[in-house]
Protein backbone atom coordinates (compact mmCIF):
# COMPACT_ATOMS: atom_id res chain seq x y z
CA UNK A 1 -17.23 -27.51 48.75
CA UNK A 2 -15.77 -24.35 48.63
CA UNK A 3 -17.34 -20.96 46.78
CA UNK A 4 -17.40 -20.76 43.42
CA UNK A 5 -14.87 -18.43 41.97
CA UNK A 6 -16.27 -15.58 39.58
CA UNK A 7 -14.24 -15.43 36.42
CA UNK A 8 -13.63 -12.28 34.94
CA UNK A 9 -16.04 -10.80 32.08
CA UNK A 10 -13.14 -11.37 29.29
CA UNK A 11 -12.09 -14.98 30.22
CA UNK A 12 -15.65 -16.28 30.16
CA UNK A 13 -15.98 -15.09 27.27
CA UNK A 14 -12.95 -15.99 25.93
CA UNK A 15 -13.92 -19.68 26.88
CA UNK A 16 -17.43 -19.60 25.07
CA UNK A 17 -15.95 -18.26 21.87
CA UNK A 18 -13.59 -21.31 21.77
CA UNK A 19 -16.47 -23.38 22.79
CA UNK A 20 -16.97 -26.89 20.96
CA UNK A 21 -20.57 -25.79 19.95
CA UNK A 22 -21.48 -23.13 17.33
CA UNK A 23 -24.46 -22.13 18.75
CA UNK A 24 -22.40 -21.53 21.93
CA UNK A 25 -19.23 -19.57 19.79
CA UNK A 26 -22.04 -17.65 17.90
CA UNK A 27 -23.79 -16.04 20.69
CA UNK A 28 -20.66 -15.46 22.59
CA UNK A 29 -19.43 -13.14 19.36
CA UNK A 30 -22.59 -11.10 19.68
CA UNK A 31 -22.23 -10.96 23.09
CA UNK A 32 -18.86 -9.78 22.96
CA UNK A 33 -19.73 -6.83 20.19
CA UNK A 34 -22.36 -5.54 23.05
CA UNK A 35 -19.95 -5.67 25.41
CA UNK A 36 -17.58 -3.76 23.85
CA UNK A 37 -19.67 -1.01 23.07
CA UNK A 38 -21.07 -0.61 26.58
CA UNK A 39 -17.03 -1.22 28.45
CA UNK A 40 -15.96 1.34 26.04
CA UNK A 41 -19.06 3.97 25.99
CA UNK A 42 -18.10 4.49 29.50
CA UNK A 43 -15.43 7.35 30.43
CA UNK A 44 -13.52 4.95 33.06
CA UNK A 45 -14.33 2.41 30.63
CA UNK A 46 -11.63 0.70 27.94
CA UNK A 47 -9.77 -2.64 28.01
CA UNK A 48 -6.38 -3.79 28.95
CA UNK A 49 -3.33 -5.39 26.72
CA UNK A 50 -3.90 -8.20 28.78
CA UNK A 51 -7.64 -8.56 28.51
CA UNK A 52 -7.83 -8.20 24.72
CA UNK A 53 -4.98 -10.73 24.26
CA UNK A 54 -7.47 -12.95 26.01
CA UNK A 55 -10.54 -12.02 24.13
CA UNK A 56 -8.46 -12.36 20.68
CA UNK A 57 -7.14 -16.07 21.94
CA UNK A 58 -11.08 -17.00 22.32
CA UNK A 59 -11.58 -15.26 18.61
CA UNK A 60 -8.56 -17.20 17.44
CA UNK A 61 -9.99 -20.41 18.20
CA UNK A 62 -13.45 -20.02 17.57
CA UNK A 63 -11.86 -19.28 14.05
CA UNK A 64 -10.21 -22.12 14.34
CA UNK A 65 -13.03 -24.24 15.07
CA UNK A 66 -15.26 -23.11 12.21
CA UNK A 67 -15.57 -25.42 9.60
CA UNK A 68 -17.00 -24.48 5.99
CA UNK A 69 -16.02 -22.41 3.78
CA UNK A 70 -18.83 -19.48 3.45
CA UNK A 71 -19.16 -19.62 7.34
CA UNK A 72 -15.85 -18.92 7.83
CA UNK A 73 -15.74 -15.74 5.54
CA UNK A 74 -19.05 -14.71 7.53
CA UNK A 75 -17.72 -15.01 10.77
CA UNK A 76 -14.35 -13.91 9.29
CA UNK A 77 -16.13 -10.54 8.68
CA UNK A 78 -17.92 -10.71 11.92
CA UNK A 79 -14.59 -10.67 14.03
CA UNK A 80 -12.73 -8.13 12.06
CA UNK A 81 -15.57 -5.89 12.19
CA UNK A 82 -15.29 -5.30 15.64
CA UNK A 83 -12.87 -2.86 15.68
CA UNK A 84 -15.94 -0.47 15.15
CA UNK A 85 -17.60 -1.27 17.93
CA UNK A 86 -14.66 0.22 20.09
CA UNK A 87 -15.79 3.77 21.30
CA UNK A 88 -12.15 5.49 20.97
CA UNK A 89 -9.62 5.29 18.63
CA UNK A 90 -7.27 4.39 21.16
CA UNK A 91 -9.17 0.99 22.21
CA UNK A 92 -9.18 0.41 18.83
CA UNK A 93 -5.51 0.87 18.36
CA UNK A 94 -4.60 -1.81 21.20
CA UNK A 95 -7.78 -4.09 20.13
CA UNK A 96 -5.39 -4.38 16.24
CA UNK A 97 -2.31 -4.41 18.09
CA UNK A 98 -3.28 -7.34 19.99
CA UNK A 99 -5.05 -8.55 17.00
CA UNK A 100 -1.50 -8.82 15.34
CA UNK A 101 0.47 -10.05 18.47
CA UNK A 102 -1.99 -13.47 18.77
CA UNK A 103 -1.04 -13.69 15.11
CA UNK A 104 2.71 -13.72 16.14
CA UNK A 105 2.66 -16.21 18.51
CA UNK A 106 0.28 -18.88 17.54
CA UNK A 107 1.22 -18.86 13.85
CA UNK A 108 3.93 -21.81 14.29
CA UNK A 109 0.64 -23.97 15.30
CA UNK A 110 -1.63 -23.07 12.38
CA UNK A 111 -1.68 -26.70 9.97
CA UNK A 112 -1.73 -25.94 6.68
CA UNK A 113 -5.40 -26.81 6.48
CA UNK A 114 -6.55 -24.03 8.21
CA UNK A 115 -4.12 -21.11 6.90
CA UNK A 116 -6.43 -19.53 4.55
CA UNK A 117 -9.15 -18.92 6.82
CA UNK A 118 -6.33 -17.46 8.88
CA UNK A 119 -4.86 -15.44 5.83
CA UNK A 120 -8.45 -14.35 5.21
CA UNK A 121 -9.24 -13.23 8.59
CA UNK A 122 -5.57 -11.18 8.11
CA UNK A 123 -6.92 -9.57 5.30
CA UNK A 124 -9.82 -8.49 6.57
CA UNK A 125 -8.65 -6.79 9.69
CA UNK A 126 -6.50 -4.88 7.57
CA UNK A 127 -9.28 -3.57 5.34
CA UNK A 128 -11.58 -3.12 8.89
CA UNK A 129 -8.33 -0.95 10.43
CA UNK A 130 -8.40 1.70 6.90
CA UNK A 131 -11.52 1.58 7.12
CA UNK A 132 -11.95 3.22 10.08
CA UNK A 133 -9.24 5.63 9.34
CA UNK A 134 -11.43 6.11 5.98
CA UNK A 135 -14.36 7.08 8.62
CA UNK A 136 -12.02 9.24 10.98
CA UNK A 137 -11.57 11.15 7.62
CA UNK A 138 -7.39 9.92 6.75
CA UNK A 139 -6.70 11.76 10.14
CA UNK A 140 -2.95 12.63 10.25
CA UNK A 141 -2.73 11.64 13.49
CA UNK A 142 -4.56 7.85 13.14
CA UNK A 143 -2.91 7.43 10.35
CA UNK A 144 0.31 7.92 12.00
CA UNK A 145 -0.62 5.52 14.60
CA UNK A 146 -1.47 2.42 12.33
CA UNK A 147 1.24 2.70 10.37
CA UNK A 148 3.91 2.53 13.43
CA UNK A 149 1.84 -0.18 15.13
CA UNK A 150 2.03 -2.38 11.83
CA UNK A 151 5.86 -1.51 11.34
CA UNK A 152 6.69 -2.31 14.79
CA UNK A 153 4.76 -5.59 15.16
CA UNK A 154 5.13 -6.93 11.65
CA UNK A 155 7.98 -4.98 9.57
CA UNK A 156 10.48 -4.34 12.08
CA UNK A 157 13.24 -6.64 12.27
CA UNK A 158 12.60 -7.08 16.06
CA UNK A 159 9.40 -7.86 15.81
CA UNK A 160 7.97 -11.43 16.61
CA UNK A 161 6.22 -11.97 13.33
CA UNK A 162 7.15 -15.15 11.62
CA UNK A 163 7.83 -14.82 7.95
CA UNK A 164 4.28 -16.14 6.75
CA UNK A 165 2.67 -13.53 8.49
CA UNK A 166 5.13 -10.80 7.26
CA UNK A 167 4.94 -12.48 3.17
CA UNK A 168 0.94 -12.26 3.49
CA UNK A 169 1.14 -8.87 5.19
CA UNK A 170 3.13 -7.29 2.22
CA UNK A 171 1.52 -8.92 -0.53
CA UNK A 172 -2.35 -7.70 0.48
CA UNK A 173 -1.46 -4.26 1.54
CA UNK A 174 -1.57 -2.33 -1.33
CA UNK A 175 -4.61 -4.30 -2.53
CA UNK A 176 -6.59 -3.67 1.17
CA UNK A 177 -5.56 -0.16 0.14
CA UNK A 178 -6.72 0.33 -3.37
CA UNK A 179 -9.98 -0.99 -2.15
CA UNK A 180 -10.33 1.32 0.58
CA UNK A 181 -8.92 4.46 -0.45
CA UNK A 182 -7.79 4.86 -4.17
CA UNK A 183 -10.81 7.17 -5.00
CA UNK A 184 -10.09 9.72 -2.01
CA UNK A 185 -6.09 9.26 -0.86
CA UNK A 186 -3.91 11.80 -2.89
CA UNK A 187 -0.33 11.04 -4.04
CA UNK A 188 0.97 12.39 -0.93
CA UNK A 189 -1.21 10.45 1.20
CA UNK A 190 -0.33 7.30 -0.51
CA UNK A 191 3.54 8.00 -0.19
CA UNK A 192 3.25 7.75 3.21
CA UNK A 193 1.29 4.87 3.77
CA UNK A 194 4.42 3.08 1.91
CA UNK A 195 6.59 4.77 3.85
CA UNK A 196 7.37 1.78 6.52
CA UNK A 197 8.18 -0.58 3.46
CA UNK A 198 10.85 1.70 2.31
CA UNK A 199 12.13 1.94 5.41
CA UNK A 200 12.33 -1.81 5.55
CA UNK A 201 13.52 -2.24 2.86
CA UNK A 202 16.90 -0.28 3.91
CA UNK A 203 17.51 -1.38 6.83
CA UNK A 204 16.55 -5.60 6.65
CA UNK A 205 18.89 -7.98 6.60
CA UNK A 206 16.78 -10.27 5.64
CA UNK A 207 16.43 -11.35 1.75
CA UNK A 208 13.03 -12.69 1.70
CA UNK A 209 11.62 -9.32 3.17
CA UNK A 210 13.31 -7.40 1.02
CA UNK A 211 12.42 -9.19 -2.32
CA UNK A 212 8.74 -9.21 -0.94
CA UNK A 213 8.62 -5.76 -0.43
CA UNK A 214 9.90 -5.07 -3.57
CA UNK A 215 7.53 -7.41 -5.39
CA UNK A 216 4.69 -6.50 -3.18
CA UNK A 217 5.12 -2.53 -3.24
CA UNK A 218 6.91 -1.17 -5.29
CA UNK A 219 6.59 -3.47 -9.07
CA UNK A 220 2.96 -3.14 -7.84
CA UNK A 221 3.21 0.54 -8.07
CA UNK A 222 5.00 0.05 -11.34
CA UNK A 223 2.46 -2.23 -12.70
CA UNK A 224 -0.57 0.02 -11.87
CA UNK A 225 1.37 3.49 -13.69
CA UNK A 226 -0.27 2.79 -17.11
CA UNK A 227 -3.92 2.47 -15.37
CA UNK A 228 -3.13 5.65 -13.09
CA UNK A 229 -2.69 8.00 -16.50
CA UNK A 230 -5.88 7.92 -16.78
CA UNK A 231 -7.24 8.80 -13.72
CA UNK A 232 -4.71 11.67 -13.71
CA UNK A 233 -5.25 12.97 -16.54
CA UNK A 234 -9.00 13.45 -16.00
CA UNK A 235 -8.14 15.56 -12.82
CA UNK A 236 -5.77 17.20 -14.49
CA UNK A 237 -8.66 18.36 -17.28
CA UNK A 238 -10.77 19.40 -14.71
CA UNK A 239 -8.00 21.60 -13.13
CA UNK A 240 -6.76 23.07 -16.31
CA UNK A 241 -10.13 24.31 -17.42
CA UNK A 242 -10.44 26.69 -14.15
CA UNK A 243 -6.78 28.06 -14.43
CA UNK A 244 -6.25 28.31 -18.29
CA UNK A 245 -6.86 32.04 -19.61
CA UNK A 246 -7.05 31.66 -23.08
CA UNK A 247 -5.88 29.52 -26.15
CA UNK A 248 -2.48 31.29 -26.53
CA UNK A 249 -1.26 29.16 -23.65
CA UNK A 250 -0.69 26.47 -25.13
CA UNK A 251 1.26 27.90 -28.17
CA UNK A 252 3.61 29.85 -25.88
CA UNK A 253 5.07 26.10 -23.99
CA UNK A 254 5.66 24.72 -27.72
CA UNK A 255 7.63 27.58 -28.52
CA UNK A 256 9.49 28.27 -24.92
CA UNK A 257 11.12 24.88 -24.45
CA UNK A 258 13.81 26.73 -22.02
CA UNK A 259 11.30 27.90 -19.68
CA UNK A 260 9.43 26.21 -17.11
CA UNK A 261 6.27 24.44 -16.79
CA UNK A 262 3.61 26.34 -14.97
CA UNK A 263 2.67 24.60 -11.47
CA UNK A 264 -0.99 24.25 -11.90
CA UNK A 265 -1.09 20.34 -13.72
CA UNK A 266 1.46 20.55 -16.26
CA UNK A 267 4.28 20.41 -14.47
CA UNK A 268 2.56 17.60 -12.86
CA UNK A 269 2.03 16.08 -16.72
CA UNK A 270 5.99 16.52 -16.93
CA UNK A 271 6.78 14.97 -13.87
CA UNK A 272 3.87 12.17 -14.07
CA UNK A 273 4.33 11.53 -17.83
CA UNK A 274 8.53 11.23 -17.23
CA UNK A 275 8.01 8.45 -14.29
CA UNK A 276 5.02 6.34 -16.32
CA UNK A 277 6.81 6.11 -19.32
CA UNK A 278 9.51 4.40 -17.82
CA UNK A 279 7.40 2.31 -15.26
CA UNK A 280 5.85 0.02 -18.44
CA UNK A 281 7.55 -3.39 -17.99
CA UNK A 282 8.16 -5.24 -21.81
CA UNK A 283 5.66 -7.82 -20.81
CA UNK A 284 3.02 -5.62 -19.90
CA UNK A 285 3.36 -4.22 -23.43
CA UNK A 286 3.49 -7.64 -25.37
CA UNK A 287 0.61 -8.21 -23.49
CA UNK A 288 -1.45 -5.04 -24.66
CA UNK A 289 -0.54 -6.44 -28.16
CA UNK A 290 -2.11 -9.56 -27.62
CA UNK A 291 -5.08 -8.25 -26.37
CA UNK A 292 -5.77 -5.36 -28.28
CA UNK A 293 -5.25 -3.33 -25.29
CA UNK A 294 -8.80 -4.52 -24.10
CA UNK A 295 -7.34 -3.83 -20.22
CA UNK A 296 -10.61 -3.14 -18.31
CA UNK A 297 -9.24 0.20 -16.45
CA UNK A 298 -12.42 1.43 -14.56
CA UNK A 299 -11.69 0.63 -11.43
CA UNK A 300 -9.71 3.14 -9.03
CA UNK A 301 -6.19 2.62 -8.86
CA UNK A 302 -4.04 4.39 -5.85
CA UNK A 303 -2.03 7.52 -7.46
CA UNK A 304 1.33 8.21 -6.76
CA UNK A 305 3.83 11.04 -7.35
CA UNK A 306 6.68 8.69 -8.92
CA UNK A 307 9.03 11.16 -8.44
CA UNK A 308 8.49 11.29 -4.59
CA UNK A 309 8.26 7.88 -4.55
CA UNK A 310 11.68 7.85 -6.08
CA UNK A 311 13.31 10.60 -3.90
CA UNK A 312 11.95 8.68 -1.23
CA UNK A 313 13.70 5.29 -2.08
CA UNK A 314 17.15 6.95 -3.15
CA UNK A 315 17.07 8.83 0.06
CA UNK A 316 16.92 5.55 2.05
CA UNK A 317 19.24 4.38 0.36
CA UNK A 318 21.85 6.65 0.61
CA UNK A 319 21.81 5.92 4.18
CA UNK A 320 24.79 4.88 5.68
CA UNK A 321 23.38 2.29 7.52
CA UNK A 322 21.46 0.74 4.93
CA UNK A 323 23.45 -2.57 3.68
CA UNK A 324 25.36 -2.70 0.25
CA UNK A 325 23.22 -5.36 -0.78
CA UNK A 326 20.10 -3.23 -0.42
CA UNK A 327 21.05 -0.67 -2.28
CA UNK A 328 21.70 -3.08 -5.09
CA UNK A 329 17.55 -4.63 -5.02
CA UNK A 330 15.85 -3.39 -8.08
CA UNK A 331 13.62 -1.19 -6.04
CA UNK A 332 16.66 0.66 -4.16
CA UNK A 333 19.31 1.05 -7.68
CA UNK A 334 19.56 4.37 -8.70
CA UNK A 335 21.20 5.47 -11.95
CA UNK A 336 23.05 8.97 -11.07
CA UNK A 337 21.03 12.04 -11.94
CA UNK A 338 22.05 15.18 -13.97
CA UNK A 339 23.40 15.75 -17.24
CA UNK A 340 25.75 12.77 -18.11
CA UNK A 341 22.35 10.32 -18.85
CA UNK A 342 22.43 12.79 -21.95
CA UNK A 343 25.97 12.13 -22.64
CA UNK A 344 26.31 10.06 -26.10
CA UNK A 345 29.19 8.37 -24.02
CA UNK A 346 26.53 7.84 -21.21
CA UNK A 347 26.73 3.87 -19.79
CA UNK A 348 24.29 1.36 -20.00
CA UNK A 349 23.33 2.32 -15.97
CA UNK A 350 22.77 6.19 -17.42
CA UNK A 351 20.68 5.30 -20.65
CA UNK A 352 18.02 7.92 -20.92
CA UNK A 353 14.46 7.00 -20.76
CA UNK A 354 13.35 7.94 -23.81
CA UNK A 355 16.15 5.82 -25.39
CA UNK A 356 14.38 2.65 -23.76
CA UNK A 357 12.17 0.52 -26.42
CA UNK A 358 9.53 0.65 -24.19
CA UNK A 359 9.21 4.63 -24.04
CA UNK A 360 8.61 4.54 -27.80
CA UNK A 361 5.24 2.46 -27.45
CA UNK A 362 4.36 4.10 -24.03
CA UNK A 363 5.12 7.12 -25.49
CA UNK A 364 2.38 6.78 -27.91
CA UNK A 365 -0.11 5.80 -25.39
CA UNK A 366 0.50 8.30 -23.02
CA UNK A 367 0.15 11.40 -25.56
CA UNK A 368 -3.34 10.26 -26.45
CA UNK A 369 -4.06 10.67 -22.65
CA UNK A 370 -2.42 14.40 -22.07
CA UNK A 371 -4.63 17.30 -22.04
CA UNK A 372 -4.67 19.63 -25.14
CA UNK A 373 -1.78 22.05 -25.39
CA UNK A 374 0.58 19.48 -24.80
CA UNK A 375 2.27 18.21 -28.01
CA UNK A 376 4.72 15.32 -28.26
CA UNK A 377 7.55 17.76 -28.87
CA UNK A 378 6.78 19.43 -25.28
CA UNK A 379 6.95 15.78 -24.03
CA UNK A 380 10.29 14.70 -25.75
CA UNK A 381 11.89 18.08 -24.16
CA UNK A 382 10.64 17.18 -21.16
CA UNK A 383 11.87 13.74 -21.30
CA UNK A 384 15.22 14.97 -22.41
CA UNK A 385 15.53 17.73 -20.40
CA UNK A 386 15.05 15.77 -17.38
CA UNK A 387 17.35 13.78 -14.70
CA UNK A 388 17.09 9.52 -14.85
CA UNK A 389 14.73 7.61 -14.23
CA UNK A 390 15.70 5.21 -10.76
CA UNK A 391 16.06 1.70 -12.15
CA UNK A 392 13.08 0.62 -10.05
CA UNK A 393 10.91 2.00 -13.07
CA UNK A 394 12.38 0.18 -16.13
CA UNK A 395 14.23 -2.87 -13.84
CA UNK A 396 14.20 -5.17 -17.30
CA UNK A 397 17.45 -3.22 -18.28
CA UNK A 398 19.53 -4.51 -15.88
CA UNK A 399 22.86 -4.59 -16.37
């Protein structure tokens, strides 16, 4: 009998955690959490692609083997959470990017008994990877990096993902993110982590992606505007009491309509107030009535600038190499700016927003939210006096 042949570290491992036993699978995940923190501690230390596609086959089936419903989400949590015990951010990149490849390729043999622990365990990874950009502190650079690592293994139209895992991946990213960072990210922030979906969304091909990302970004964005007012509003008090000189302020913008807003929040008010107004859907409204507008608002809701978000969108799609058909999605149809939308001759695709029965109601709601100083005529000059709103933000008139 010949010697017996030593195994390396990651494959034995890899054959525990798929183990028929849970004792066995359960000590072989805390196990592999110490390991990881000692390979990586270690300045010739870190793992190869190879090696963690191993490691994440062994977590994929000891997933898979897990029965039960509350010991699933435990060791659900367990697995995604070890992305923190990787000692450099660039372990940790590969450790998600192979996290999403095994995802790729052994999707086509999930059954659909055991998807949702699967579309759990895709959840929480995501909220594990901004988390630990939340802990690096939003870092430009991180940020940078886990935003072309999920475009290029799940977005992009060469990428491998099948279209479950690109549907689920859309439809709990904004969520993940809310969760994670809608107290600390700033509007600028935020337009950039949606950045990859509106470059997808010019340049797919493919139908389903592009009516998921439009469902899953941006009518989400639209749907959380009226909740957003809110919080924006209360920053913008805070900032207006430490630039505002004195009381005569405010009576010099109702009486200069021809001059411009100052830049320190009310311009922001104009911009802000233009792009919510026409973001409130009909149902959401009918809705309010029904309720009494009893919404429960207190948690943190991600803020955008809703006029870079829609620069951003008519810029891809003015592409030449974004398809016809793209441009003609709710979330890429653009009304053409300037004067004419003023025009009493203007067409149905140029009505102004504050023509739209919704800006009358939202109107309403939105002035009791605006700092003092700012009376409904300065808001109806600013409406008027400003270019369209992109069709993405009041998509029920459709023509």
């Amino acid at each position: 009998m010949g010697p017996r042949t030593h195994l390396p570290p990651e494959i034995q491992l890899a054959q525990r955690l798929a183990g028929n036993e849970q004792v066995t699978r359960d000590r072989a995940v805390r196990k592999l959490r110490k390991y990881i923190v000692a390979r990586t501690q270690r300045a010739t230390g870190g793992f190869t692609h190879d090696e963690l596609l191993k490691i994440w086959k062994g977590l994929f089936y000891c997933l898979w083997m897990q029965d039960k419903p509350l010991l699933q989400e435990e060791l659900g949590r367990t697995i995604s959470q070890l992305v923190h015990a990787f000692q450099t951010t660039e372990t940790q990149h590969l450790f998600l990017q192979t996290f999403w490849q095994t995802m790729n390729r052994e999707w086509a043999g999930i059954d659909r008994l055991r998807l949702d622990k699967f579309y759990m365990l895709m959840r929480m990874v995501l909220n594990e990877s901004l988390k630990a950009l939340k802990t690096g502190g939003w870092e430009e650079r991180q940020v940078e990096q886990l935003l072309e690592l999920l475009f290029t293994e799940i977005l992009h139209p060469s990428s491998q993902a099948p279209n479950g895992v690109k549907s689920h991946f859309i439809e709990i990213f904004l969520e993940e993110l809310t969760k994670v960072g809608a107290k600390e990210l700033t509007a600028d922030q935020n337009l950039r982590f949606i950045d990859p979906f509106c470059r997808m969304a010019a340049c797919t091909k493919d139908s389903l992606v592009l009516h998921n990302i439009t469902r899953g970004i941006f009518e989400t964005i639209v749907e959380q505007a009226p909740l957003a007012i809110e919080d924006l509003m209360n920053e913008l008090d805070a900032q207006k009491g430490a630039d505002e000189e004195s009381d005569g302020d405010s009576e010099s913008l109702e009486g200069e309509c021809e001059q411009d807003l100052p830049s320190h929040g009310l311009l922001q008010v104009r911009v802000t107030v233009l792009f919510i107004l026409g973001s409130v859907h009909r149902a959401d409204l009918e809705t309010d009535k029904e309720t009494g507008g009893d919404e429960d608002s207190s948690e943190p809701v991600l803020q955008f600038d809703y006029e870079a978000v829609a620069n951003r969108l008519f810029e891809v799609a003015s592409r030449q190499s974004t398809p016809s058909q793209n441009r003609k999605a709710p979330g890429l149809s653009f009304p053409g700016p300037g004067p004419a939308c003023l025009s009493p001759t203007a067409s149905a695709d140029t009505v102004p927003l504050c023509t739209l029965p919704e800006a009358t109601s939202a109107r309403r709601r939105a002035l009791e939210l605006l700092p003092t100083g700012v009376t409904e005529g300065r808001v109806s000059w600013a409406l008027n006096s400003s270019r369209c709103v992109p069709r993405m933000l009041w998509q029920n008139h459709t023509v």
